[in-house]
Structures are given as structure tokens and as C-alpha cells.
PDB file of N, CA and C in Angstrom:
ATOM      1  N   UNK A   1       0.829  -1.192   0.000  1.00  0.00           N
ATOM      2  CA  UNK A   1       0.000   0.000   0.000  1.00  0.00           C
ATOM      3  C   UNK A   1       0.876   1.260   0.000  1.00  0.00           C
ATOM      4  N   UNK A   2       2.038   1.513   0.772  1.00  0.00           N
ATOM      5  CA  UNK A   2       2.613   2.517   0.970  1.00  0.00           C
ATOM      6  C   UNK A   2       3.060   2.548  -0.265  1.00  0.00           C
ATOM      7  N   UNK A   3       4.010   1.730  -0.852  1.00  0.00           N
ATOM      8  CA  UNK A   3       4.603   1.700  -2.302  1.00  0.00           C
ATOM      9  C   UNK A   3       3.660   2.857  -3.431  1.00  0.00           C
ATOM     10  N   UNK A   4       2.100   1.951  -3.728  1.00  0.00           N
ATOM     11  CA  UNK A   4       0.819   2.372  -4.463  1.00  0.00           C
ATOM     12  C   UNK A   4       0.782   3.768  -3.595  1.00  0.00           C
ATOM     13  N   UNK A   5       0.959   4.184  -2.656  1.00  0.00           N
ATOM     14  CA  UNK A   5       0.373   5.807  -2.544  1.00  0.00           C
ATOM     15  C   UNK A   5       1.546   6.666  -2.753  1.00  0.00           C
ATOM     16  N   UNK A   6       3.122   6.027  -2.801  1.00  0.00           N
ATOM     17  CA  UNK A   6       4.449   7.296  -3.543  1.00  0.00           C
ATOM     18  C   UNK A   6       3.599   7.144  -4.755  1.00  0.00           C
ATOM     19  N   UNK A   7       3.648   5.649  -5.595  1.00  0.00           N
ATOM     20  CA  UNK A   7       3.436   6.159  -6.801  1.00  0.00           C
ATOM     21  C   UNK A   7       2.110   6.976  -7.251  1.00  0.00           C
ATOM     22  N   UNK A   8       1.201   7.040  -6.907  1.00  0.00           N
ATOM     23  CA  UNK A   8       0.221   8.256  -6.451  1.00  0.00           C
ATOM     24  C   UNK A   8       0.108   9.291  -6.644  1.00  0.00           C
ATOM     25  N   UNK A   9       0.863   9.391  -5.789  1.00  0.00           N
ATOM     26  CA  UNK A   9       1.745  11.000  -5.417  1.00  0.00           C
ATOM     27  C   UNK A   9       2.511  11.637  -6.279  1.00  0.00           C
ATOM     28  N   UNK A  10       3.246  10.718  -6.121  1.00  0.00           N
ATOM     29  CA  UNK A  10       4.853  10.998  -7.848  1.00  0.00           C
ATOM     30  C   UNK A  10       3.605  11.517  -9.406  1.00  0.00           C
ATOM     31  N   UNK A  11       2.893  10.702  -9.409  1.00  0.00           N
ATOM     32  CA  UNK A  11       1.627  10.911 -10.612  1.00  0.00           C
ATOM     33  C   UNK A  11       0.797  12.414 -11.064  1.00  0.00           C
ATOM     34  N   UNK A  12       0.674  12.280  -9.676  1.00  0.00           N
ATOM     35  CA  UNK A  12       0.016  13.589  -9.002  1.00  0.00           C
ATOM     36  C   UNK A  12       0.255  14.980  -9.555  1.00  0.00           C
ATOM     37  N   UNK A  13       1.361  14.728  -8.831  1.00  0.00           N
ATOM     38  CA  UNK A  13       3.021  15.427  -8.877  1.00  0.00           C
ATOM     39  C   UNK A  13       3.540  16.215  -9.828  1.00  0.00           C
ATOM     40  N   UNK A  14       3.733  15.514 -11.193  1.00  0.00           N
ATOM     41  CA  UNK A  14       3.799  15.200 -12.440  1.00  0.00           C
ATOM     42  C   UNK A  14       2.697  15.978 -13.568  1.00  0.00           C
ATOM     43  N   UNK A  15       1.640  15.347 -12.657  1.00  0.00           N
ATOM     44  CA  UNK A  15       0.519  16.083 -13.757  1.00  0.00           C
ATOM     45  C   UNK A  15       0.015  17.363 -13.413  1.00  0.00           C
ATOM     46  N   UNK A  16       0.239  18.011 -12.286  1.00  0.00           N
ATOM     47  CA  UNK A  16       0.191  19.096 -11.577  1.00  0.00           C
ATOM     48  C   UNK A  16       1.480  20.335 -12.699  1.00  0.00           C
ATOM     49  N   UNK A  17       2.253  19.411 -12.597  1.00  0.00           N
ATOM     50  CA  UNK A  17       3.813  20.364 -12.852  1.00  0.00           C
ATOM     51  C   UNK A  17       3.838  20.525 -14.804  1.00  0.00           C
ATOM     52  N   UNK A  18       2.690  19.162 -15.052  1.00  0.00           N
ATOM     53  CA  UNK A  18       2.873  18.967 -16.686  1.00  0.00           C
ATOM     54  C   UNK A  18       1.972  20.307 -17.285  1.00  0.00           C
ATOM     55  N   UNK A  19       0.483  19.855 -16.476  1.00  0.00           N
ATOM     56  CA  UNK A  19      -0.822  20.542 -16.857  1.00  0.00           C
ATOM     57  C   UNK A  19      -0.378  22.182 -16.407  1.00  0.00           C
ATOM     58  N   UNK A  20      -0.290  22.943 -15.146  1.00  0.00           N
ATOM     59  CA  UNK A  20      -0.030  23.813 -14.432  1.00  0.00           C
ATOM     60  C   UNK A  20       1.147  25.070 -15.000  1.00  0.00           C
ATOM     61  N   UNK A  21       2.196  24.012 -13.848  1.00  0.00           N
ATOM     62  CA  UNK A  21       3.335  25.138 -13.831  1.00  0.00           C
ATOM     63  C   UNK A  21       4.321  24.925 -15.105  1.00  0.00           C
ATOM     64  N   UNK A  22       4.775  24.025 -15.961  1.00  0.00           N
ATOM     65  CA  UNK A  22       5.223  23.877 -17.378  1.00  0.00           C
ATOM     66  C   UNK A  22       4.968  24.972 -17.976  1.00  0.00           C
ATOM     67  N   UNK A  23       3.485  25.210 -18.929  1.00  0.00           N
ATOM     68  CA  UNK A  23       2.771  25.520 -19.942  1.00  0.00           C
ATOM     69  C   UNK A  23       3.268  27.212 -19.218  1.00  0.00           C
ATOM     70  N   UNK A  24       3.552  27.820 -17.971  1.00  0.00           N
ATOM     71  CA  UNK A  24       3.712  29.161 -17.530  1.00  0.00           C
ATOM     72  C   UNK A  24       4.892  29.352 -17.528  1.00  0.00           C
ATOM     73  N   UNK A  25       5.785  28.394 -17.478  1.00  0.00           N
ATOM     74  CA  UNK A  25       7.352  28.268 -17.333  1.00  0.00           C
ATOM     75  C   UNK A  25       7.869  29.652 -17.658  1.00  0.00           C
ATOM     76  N   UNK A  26       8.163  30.503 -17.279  1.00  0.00           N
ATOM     77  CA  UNK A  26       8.701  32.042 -18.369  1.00  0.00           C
ATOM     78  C   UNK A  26       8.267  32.611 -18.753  1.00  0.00           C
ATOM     79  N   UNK A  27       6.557  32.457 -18.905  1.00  0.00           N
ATOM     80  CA  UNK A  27       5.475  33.187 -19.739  1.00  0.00           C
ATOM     81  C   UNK A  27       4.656  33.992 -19.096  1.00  0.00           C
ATOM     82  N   UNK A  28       5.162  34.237 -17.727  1.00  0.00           N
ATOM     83  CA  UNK A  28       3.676  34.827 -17.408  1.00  0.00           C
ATOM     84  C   UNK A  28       3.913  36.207 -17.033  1.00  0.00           C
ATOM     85  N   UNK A  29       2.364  36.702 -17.404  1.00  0.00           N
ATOM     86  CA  UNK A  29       2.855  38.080 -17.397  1.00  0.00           C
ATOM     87  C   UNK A  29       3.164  39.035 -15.661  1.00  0.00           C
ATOM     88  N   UNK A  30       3.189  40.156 -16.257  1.00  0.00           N
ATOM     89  CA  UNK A  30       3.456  40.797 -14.398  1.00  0.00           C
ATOM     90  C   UNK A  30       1.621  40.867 -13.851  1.00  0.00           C
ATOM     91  N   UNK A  31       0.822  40.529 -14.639  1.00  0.00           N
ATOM     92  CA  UNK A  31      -0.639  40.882 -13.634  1.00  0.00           C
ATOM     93  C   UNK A  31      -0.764  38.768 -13.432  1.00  0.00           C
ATOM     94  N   UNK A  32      -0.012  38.253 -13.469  1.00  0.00           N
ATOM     95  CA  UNK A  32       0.443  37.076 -13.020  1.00  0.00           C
ATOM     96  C   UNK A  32       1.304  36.734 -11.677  1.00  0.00           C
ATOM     97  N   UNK A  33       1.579  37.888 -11.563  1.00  0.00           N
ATOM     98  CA  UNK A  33       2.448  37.829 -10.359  1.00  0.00           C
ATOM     99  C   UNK A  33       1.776  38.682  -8.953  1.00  0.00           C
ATOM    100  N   UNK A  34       2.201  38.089  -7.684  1.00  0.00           N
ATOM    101  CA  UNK A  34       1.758  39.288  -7.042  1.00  0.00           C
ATOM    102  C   UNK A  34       2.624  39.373  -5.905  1.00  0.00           C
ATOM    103  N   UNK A  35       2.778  40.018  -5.033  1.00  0.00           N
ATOM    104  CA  UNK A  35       3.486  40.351  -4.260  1.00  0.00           C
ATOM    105  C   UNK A  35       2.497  40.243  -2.875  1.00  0.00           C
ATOM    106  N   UNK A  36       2.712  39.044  -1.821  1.00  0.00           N
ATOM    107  CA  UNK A  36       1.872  38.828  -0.755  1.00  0.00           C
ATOM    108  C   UNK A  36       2.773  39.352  -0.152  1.00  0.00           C
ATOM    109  N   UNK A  37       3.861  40.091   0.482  1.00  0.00           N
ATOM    110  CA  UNK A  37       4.475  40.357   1.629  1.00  0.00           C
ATOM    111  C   UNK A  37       5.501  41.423   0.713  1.00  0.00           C
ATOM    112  N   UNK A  38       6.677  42.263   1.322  1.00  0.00           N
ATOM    113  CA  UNK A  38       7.744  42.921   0.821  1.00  0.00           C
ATOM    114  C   UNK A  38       8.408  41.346   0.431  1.00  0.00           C
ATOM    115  N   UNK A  39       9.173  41.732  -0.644  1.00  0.00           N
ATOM    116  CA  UNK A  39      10.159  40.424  -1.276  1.00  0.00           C
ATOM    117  C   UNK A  39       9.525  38.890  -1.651  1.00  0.00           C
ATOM    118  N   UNK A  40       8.573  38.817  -1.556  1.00  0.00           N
ATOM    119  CA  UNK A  40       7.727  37.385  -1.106  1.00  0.00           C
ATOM    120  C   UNK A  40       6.657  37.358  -2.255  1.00  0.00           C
ATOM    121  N   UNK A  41       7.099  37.209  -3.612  1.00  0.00           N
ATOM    122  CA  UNK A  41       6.417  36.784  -4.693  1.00  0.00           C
ATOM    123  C   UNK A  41       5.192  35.417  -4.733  1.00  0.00           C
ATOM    124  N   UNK A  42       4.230  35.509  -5.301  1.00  0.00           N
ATOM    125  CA  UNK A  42       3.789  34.574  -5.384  1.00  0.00           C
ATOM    126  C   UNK A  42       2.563  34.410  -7.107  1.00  0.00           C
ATOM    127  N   UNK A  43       2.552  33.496  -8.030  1.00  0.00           N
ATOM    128  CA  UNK A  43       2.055  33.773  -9.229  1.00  0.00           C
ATOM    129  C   UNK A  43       0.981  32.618  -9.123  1.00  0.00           C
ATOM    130  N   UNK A  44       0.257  33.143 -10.199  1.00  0.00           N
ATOM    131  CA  UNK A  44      -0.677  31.744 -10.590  1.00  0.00           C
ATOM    132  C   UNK A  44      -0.739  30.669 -10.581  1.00  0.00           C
ATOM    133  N   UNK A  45       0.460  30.475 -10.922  1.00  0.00           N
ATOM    134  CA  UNK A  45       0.989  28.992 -11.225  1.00  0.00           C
ATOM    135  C   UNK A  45       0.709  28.188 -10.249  1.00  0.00           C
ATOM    136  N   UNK A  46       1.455  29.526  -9.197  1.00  0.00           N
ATOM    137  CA  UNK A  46       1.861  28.767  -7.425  1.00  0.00           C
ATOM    138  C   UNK A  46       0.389  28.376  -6.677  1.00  0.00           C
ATOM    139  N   UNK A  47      -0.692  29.418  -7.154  1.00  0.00           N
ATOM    140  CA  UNK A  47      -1.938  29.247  -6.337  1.00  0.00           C
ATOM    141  C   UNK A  47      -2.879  28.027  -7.287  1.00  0.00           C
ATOM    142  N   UNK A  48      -2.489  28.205  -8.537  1.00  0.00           N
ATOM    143  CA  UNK A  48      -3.250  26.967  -8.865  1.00  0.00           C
ATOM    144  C   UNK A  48      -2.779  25.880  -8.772  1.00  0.00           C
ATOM    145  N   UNK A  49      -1.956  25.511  -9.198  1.00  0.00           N
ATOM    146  CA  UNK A  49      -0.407  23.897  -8.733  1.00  0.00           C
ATOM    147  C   UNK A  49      -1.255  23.929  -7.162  1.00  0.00           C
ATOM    148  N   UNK A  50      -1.375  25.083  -5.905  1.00  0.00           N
ATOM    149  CA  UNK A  50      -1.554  24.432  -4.420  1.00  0.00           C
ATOM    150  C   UNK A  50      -2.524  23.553  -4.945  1.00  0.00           C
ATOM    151  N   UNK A  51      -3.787  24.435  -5.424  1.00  0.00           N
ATOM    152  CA  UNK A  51      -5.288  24.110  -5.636  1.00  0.00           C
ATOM    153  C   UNK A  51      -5.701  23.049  -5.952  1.00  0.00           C
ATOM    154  N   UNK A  52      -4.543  22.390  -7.068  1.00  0.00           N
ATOM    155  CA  UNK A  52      -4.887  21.127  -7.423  1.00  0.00           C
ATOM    156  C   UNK A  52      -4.100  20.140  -6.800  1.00  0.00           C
ATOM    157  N   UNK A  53      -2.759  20.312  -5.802  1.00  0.00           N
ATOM    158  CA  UNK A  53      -2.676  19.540  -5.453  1.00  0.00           C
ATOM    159  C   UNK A  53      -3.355  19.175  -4.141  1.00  0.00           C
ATOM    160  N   UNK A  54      -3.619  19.796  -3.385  1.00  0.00           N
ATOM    161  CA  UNK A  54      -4.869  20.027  -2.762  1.00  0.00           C
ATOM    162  C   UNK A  54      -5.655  18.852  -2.503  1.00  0.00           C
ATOM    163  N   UNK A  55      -6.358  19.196  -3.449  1.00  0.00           N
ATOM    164  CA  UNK A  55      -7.743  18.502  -4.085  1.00  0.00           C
ATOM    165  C   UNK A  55      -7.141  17.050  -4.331  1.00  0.00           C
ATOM    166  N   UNK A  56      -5.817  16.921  -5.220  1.00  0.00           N
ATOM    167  CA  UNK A  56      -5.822  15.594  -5.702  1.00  0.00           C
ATOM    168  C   UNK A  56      -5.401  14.726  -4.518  1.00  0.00           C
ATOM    169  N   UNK A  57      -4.722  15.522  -3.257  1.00  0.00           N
ATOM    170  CA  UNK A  57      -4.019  14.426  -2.215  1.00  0.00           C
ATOM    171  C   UNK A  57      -4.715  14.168  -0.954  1.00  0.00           C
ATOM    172  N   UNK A  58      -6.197  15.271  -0.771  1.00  0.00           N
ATOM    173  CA  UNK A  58      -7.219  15.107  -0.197  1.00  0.00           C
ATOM    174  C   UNK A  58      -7.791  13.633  -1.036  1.00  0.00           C
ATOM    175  N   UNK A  59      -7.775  13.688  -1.993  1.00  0.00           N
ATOM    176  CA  UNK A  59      -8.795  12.464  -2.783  1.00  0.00           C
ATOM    177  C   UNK A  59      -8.610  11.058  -2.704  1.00  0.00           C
ATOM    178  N   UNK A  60      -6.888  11.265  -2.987  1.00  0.00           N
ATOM    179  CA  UNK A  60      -6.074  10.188  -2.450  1.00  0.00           C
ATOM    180  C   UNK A  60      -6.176   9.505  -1.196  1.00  0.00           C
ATOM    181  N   UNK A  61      -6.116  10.531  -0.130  1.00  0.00           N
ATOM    182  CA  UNK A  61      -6.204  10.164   1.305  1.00  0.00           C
ATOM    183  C   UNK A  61      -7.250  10.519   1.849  1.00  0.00           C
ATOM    184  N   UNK A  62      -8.687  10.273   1.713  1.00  0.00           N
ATOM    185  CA  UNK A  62      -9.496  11.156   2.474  1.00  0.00           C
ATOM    186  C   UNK A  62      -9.551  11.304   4.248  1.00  0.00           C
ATOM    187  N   UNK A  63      -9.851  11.939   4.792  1.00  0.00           N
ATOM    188  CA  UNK A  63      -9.894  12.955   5.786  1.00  0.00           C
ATOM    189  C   UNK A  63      -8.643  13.247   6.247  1.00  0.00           C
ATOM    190  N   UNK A  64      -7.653  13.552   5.412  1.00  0.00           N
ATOM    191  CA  UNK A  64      -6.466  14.207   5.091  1.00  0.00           C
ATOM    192  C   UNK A  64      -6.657  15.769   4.873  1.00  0.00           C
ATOM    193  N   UNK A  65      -5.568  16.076   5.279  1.00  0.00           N
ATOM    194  CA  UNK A  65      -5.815  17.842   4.948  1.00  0.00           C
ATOM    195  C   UNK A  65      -4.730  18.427   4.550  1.00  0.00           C
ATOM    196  N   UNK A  66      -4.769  19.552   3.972  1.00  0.00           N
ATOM    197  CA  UNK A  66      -3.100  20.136   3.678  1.00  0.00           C
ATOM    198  C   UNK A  66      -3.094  21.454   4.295  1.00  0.00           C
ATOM    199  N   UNK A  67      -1.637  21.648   4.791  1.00  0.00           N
ATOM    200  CA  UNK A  67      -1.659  23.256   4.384  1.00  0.00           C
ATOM    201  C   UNK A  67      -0.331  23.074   3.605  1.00  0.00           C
ATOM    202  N   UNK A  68      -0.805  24.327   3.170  1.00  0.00           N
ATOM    203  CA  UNK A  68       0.082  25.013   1.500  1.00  0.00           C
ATOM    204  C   UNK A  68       0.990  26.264   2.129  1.00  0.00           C
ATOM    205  N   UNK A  69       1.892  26.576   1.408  1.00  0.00           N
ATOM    206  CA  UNK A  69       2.571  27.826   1.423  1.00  0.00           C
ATOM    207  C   UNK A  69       1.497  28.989   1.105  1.00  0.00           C
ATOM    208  N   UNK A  70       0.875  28.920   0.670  1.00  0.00           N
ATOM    209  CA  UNK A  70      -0.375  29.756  -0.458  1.00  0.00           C
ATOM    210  C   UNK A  70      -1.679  30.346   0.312  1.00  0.00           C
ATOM    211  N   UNK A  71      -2.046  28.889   0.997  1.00  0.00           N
ATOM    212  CA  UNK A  71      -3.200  28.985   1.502  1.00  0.00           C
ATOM    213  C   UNK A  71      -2.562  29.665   2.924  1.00  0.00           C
ATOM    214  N   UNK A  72      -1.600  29.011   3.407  1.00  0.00           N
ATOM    215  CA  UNK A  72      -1.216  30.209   4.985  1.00  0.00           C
ATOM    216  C   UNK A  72      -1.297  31.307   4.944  1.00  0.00           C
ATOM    217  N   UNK A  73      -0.689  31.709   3.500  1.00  0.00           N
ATOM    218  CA  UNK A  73      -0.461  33.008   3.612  1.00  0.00           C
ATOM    219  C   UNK A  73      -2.047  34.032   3.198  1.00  0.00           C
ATOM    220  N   UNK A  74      -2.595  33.332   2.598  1.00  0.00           N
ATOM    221  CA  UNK A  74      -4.135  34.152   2.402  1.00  0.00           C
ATOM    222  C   UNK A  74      -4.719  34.048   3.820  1.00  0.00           C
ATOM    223  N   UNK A  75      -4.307  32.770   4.769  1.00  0.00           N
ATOM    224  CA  UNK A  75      -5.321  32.729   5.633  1.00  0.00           C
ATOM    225  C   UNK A  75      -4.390  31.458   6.824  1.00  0.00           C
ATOM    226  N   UNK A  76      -3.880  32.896   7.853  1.00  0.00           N
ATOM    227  CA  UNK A  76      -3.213  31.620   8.618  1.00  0.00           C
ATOM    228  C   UNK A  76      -3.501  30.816   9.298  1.00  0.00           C
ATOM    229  N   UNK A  77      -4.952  30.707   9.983  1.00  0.00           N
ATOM    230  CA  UNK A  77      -5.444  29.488  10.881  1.00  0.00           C
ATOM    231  C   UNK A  77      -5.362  28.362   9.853  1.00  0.00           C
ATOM    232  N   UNK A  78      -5.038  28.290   8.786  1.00  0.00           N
ATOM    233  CA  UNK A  78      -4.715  27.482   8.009  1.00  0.00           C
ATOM    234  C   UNK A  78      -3.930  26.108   8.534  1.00  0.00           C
ATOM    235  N   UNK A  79      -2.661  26.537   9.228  1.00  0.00           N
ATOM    236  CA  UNK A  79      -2.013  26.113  10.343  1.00  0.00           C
ATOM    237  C   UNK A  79      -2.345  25.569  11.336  1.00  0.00           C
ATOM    238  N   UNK A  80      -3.871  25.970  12.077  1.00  0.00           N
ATOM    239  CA  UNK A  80      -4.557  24.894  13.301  1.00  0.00           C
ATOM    240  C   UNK A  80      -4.794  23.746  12.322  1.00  0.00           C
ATOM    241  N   UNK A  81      -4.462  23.540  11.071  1.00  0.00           N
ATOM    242  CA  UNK A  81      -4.969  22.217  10.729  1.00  0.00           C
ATOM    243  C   UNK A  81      -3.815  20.931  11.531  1.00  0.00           C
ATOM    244  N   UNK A  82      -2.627  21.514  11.820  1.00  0.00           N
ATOM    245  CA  UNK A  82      -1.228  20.683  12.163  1.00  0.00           C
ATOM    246  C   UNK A  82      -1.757  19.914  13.679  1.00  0.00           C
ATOM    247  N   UNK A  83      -2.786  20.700  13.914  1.00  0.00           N
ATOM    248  CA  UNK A  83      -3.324  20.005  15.279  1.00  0.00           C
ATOM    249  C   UNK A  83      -4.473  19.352  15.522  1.00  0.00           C
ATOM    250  N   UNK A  84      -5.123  18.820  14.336  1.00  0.00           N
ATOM    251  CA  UNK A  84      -6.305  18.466  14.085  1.00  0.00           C
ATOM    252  C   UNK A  84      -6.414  17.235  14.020  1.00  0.00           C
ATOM    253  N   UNK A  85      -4.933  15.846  14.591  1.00  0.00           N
ATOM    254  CA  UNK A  85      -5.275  14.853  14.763  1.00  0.00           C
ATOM    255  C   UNK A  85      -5.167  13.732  13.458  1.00  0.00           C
ATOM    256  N   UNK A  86      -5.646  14.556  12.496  1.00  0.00           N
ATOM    257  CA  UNK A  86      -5.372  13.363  11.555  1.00  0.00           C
ATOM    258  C   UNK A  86      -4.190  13.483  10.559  1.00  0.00           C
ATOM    259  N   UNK A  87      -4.114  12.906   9.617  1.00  0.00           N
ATOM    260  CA  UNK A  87      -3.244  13.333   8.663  1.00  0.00           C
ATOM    261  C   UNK A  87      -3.253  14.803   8.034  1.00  0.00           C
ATOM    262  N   UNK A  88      -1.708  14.808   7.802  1.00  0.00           N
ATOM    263  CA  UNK A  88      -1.934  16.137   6.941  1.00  0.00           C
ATOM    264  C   UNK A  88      -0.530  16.296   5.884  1.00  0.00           C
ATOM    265  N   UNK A  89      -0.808  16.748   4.688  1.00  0.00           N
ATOM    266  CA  UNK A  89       0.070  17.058   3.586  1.00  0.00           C
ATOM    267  C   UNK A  89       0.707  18.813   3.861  1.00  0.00           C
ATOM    268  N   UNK A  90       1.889  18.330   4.018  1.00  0.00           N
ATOM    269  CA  UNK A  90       2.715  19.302   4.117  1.00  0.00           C
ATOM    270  C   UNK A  90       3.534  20.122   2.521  1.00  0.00           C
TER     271      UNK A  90
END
């Protein structure tokens, strides 16, 4: 089982980085980008790649949860998820 959920993951992974962040590789414009903090960039790519991986490693594992770099930063109780007992994707 553990084996079947890397390869999963690795899949996941993959199609996140193929579909997503690839196809933006260098291309995106500056209303693509935004600036959440002084110095602390963050683009489309980054909020959609969380979004779907998200979704796909919740699906994988259900009552699993993640927090994201992405999602903390829009919203930090994001973080009480680390104490919520069950699994969680880091």
C-alpha cells in the first residue's frame, strides 16, 4: 500500500507540474504575479499547482488535509490544521 500511494503521489506530482506550472514556465505576465508580503512573490501557477494539489491528495487520502505555502499566507489558521489529529500534507 505505501509503495501504491508514492506512486500516487509521484503521478500527481507530475501532472500538476505537466498541466499547471510547465505551460507558464517564463510566460507569465506581471498581472500574473503578485506580491503577498515585501520580497515574497507569489504567481498563478503557485496558487493553482496548491489548488490542485490540494484537491488531488485530499482524494487520495481522504480525511487528510493540507496546508500550503499559499493557503497560509491568504489565511493563517490554516495552520490549526497541524493540530487536528489526523493526517496532513505538508
Amino acid at each position: 500500500m505505501r509503495d501504491d500511494m508514492i506512486d500516487r503521489v509521484t503521478e500527481l506530482v507530475r501532472e500538476v507540474a505537466r498541466t499547471i506550472v510547465l505551460p507558464r514556465w517564463r510566460r507569465l505576465t506581471d498581472s500574473e504575479i503578485e506580491e503577498k508580503s515585501p520580497g515574497d512573490l507569489v504567481t498563478v501557477a503557485d496558487q493553482e499547482s496548491e489548488r490542485a494539489l490540494t484537491a488531488g491528495l485530499t482524494a487520495l487520502l481522504p480525511g487528510s488535509s493540507v496546508v500550503g505555502e499559499e493557503a497560509v499566507a491568504a489565511d493563517p489558521s490554516v495552520l490549526e490544521r497541524l493540530d487536528d489529529g489526523g493526517p496532513v500534507w505538508l
